[in-house]
Protein backbone atom coordinates (compact mmCIF):
# COMPACT_ATOMS: atom_id res chain seq x y z
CA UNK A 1 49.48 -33.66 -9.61
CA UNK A 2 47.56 -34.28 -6.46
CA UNK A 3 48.14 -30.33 -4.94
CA UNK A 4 46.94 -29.30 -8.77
CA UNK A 5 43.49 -30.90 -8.46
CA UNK A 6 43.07 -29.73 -4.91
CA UNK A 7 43.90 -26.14 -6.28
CA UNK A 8 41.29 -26.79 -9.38
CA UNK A 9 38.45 -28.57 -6.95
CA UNK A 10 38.91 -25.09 -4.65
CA UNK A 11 38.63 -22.60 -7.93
CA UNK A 12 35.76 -24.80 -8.93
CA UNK A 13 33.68 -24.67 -5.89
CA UNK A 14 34.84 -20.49 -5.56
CA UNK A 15 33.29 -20.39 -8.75
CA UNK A 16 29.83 -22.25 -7.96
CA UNK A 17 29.05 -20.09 -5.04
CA UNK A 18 29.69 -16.77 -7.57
CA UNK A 19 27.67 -17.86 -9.54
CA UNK A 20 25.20 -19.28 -6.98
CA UNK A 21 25.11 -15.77 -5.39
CA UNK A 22 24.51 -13.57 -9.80
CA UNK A 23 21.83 -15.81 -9.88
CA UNK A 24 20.40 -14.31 -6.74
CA UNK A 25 21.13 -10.93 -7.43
CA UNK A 26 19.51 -11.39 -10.97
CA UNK A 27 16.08 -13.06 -9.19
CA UNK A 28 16.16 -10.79 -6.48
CA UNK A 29 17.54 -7.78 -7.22
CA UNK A 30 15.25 -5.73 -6.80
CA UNK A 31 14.19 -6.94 -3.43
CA UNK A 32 17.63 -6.44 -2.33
CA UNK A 33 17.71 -2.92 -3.23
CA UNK A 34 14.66 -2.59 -0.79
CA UNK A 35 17.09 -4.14 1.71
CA UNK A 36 15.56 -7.48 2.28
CA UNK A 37 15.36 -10.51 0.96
CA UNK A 38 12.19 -12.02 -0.03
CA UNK A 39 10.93 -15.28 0.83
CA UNK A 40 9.65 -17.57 -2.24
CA UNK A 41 5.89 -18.34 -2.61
CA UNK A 42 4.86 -21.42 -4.44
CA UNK A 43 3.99 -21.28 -7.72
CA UNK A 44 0.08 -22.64 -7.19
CA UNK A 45 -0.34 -20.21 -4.20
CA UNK A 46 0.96 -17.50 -6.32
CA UNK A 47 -0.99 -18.16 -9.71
CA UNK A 48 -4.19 -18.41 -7.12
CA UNK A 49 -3.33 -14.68 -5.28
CA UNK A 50 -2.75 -12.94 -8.56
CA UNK A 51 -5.78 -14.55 -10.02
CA UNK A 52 -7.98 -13.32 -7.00
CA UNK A 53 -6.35 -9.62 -7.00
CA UNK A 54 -8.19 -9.08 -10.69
CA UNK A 55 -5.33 -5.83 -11.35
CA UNK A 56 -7.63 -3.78 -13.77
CA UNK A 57 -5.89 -0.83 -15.37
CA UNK A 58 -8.24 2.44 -16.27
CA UNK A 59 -7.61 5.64 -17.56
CA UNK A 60 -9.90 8.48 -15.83
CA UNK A 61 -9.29 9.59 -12.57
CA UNK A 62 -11.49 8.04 -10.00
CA UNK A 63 -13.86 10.64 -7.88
CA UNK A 64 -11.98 11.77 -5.20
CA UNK A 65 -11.54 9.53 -1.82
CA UNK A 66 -9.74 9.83 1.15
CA UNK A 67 -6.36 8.57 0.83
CA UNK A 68 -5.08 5.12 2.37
CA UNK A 69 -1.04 5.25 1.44
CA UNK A 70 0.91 6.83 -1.17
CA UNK A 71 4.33 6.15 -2.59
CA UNK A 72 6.80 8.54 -4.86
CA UNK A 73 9.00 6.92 -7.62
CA UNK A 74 12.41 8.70 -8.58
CA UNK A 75 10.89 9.70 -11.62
CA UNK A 76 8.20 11.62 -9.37
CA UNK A 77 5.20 9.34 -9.90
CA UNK A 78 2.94 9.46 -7.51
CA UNK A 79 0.74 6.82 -6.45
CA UNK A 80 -2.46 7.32 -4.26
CA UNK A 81 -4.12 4.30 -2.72
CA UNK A 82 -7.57 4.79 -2.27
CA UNK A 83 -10.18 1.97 -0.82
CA UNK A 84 -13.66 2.01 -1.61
CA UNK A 85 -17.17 0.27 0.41
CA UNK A 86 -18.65 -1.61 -3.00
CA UNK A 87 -21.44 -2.13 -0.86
CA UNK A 88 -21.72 1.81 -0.16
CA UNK A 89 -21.20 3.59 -3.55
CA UNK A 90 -22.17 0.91 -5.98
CA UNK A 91 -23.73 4.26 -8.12
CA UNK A 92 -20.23 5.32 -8.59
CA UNK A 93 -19.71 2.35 -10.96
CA UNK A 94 -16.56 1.30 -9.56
CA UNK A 95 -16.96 -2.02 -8.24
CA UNK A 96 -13.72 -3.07 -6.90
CA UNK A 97 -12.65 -1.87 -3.56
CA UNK A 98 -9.26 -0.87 -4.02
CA UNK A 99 -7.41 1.89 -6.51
CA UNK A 100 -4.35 3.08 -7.31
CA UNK A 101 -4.12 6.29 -8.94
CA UNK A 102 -0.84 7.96 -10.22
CA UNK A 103 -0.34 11.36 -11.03
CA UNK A 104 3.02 13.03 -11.69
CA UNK A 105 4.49 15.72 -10.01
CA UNK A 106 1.96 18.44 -11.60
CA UNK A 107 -1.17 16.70 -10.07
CA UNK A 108 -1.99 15.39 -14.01
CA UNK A 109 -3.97 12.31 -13.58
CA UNK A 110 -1.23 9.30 -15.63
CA UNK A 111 -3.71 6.27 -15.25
CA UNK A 112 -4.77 3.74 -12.40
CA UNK A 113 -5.74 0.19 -11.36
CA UNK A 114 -7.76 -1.45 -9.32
CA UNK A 115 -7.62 -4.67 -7.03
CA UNK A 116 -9.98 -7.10 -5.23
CA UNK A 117 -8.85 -6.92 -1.43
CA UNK A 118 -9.91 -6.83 1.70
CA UNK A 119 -7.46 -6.24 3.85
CA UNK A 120 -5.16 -2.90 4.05
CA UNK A 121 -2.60 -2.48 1.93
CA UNK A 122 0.20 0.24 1.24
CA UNK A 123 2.19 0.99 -1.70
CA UNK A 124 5.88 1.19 -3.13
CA UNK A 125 8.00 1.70 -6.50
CA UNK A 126 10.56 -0.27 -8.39
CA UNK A 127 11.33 1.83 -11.02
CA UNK A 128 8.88 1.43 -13.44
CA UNK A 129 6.95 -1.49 -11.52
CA UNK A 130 4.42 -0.84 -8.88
CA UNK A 131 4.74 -2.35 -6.11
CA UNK A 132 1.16 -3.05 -4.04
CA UNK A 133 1.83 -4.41 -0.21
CA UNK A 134 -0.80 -6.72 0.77
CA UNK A 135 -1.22 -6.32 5.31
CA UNK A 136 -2.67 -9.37 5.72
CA UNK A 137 -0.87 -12.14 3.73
CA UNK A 138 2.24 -10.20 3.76
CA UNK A 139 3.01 -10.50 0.16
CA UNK A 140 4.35 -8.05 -1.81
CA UNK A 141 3.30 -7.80 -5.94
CA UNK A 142 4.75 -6.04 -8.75
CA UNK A 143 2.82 -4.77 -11.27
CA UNK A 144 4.47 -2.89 -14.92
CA UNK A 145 2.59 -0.16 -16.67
CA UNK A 146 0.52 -2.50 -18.77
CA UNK A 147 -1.25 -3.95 -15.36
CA UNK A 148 0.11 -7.22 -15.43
CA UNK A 149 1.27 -8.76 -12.10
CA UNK A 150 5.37 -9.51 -13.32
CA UNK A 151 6.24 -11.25 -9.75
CA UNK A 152 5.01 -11.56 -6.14
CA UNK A 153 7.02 -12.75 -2.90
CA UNK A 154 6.71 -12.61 0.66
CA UNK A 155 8.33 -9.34 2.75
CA UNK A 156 9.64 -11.67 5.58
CA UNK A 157 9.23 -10.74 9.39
CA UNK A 158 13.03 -10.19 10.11
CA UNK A 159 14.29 -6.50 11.32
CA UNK A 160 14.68 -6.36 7.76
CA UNK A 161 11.84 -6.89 6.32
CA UNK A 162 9.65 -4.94 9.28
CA UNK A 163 12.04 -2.07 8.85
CA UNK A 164 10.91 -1.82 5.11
CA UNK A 165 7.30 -1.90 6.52
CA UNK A 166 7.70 0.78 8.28
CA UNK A 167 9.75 3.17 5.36
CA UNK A 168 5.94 2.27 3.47
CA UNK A 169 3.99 3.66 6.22
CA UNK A 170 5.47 7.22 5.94
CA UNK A 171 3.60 10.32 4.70
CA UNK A 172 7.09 12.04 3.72
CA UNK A 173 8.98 11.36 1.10
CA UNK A 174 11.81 13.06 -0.38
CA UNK A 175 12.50 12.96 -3.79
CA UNK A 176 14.98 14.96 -6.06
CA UNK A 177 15.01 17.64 -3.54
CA UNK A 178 11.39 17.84 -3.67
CA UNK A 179 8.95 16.71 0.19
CA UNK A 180 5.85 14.80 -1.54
CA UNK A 181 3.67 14.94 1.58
CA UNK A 182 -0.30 13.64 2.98
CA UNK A 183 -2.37 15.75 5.12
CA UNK A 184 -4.99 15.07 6.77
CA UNK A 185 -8.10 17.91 8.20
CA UNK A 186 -8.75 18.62 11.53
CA UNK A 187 -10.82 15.94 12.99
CA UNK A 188 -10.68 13.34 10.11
CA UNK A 189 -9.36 9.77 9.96
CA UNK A 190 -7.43 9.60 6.86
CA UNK A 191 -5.38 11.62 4.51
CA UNK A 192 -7.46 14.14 2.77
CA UNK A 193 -4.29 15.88 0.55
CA UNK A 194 -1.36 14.89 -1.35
CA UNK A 195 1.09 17.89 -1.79
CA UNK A 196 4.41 18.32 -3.14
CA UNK A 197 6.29 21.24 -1.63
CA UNK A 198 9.67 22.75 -3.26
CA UNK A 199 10.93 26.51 -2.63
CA UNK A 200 8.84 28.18 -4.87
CA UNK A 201 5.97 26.90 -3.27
CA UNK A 202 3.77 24.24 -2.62
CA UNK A 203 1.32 22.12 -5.08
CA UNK A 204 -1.68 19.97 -4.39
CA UNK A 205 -1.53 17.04 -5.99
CA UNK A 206 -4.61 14.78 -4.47
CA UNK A 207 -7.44 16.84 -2.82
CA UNK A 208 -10.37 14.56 -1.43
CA UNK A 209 -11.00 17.48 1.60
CA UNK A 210 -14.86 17.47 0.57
CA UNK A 211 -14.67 13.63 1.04
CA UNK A 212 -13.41 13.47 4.40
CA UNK A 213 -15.36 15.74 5.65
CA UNK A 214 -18.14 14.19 5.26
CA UNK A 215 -16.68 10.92 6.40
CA UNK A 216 -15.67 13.20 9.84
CA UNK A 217 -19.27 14.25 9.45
CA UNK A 218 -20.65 10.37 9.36
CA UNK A 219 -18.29 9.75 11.99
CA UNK A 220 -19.53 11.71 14.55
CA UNK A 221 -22.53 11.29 13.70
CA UNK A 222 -22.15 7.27 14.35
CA UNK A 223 -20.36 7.49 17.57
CA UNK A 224 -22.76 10.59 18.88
CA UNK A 225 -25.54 7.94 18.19
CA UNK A 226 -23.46 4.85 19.90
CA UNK A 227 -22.70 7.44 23.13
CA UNK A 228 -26.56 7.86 23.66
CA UNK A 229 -27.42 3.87 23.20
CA UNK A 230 -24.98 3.14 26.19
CA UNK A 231 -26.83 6.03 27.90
CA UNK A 232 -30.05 4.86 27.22
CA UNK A 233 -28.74 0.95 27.97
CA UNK A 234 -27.15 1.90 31.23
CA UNK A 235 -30.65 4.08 32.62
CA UNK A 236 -32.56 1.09 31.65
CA UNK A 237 -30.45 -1.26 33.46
CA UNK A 238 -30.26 1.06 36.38
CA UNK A 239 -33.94 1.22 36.45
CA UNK A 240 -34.52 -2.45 36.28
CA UNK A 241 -32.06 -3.04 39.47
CA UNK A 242 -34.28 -0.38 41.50
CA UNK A 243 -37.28 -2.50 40.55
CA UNK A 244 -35.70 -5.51 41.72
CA UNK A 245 -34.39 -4.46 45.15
CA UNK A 246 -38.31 -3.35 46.00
């Protein structure tokens, strides 16, 4: 009778941790096809973040920006992250300063949201869900099709975790034998194109070339003007320590 209810206690506690471990897989996942497992955010903290991020769907595509990060779904979605200056282009009447627009594999315009951020951010699928990487908080959200936030959690810094950083940080991706690619113009910071190439050619799905051009333009244009201040500050200086060994 004893050995019995040994045998029963084992099968019970065999069963606890199965069961212990579907309920993980059920919360998680998703995560855990990512190849990490996420680290839980308090409820408070996480009503507060999703509150602040004010997800906004909208349905015409946004003028054309250089691109921050992009991300391909298996269905061929394709999601362009774009960050705006609301302090710079208030006349474009977009006032947050971060979008997401999806197009599908055509370069047709689906729809797109937008975020209150201000920090960099990159961009992911699960399935259906969009997935929106927030750099400095190191939080990841997931947002469905009707632009409501369904769960957020924290990517955490293991060699996990970073190694799923960097898979987010890539301008290839491969999908259905397709290469969804960024490119960028000579002399320009950011991604300028979003292309998807296959063997009968290739097709432009983003193109914000005019835009970063002129941001190269503005760029040179700043640091040309910063070069000649040190010039200017360093023959001053020079002049002044003549003067004062007389």
């Amino acid at each position: 009778m004893q050995r019995e209810s040994v045998e029963i206690f084992r099968l019970g506690r065999i069963l606890l941790i199965i069961l212990a471990a579907s309920c993980l897989f059920t919360m998680y996942g998703a995560a855990l096809d990512k190849g990490f497992l996420p680290e839980e955010i308090p409820s408070e903290q996480k009503e507060s973040l999703l509150e602040r991020l004010d997800v906004q769907l909208f349905y015409e595509a946004p003028p054309a920006k250089p691109i921050e990060c992009f991300a391909v779904s298996e269905s061929e979605l394709i999601a362009i992250g774009i960050t705006y200056d609301p302090y710079r282009e208030e006349e474009s009447g977009y006032r947050p300063n971060r979008f997401v627009a999806v197009y599908n594999a055509q370069g047709e315009f689906q729809y797109g949201l937008t975020f209150s951020h201000t920090g960099g951010f990159e961009l992911d699928w699960d399935q259906g869900n969009l997935l929106i990487y927030l750099d400095r908080s190191g939080i990841l959200v997931s947002i469905n099709g009707d632009g409501v936030c369904t769960d957020a959690y924290k990517v955490p810094t293991t060699q996990e975790g970073n190694a799923y950083l960097q898979t987010l940080q890539s301008s290839h991706q491969t999908r259905n034998g397709k290469e969804f690619c960024l490119e960028k113009e000579s002399g320009t910071v950011n991604y300028s194109r979003a292309v998807v190439k296959t063997d009968s050619g290739t097709t432009i799905i983003y193109d914000a070339t005019d835009a970063s051009s002129q941001q190269a333009v503005w760029l040179a244009m700043y640091f040309g003007a910063l070069l000649v201040a040190v010039v200017i500050g360093l023959i001053i200086t020079m002049k002044r320590l003549r003067q004062a060994r007389k």
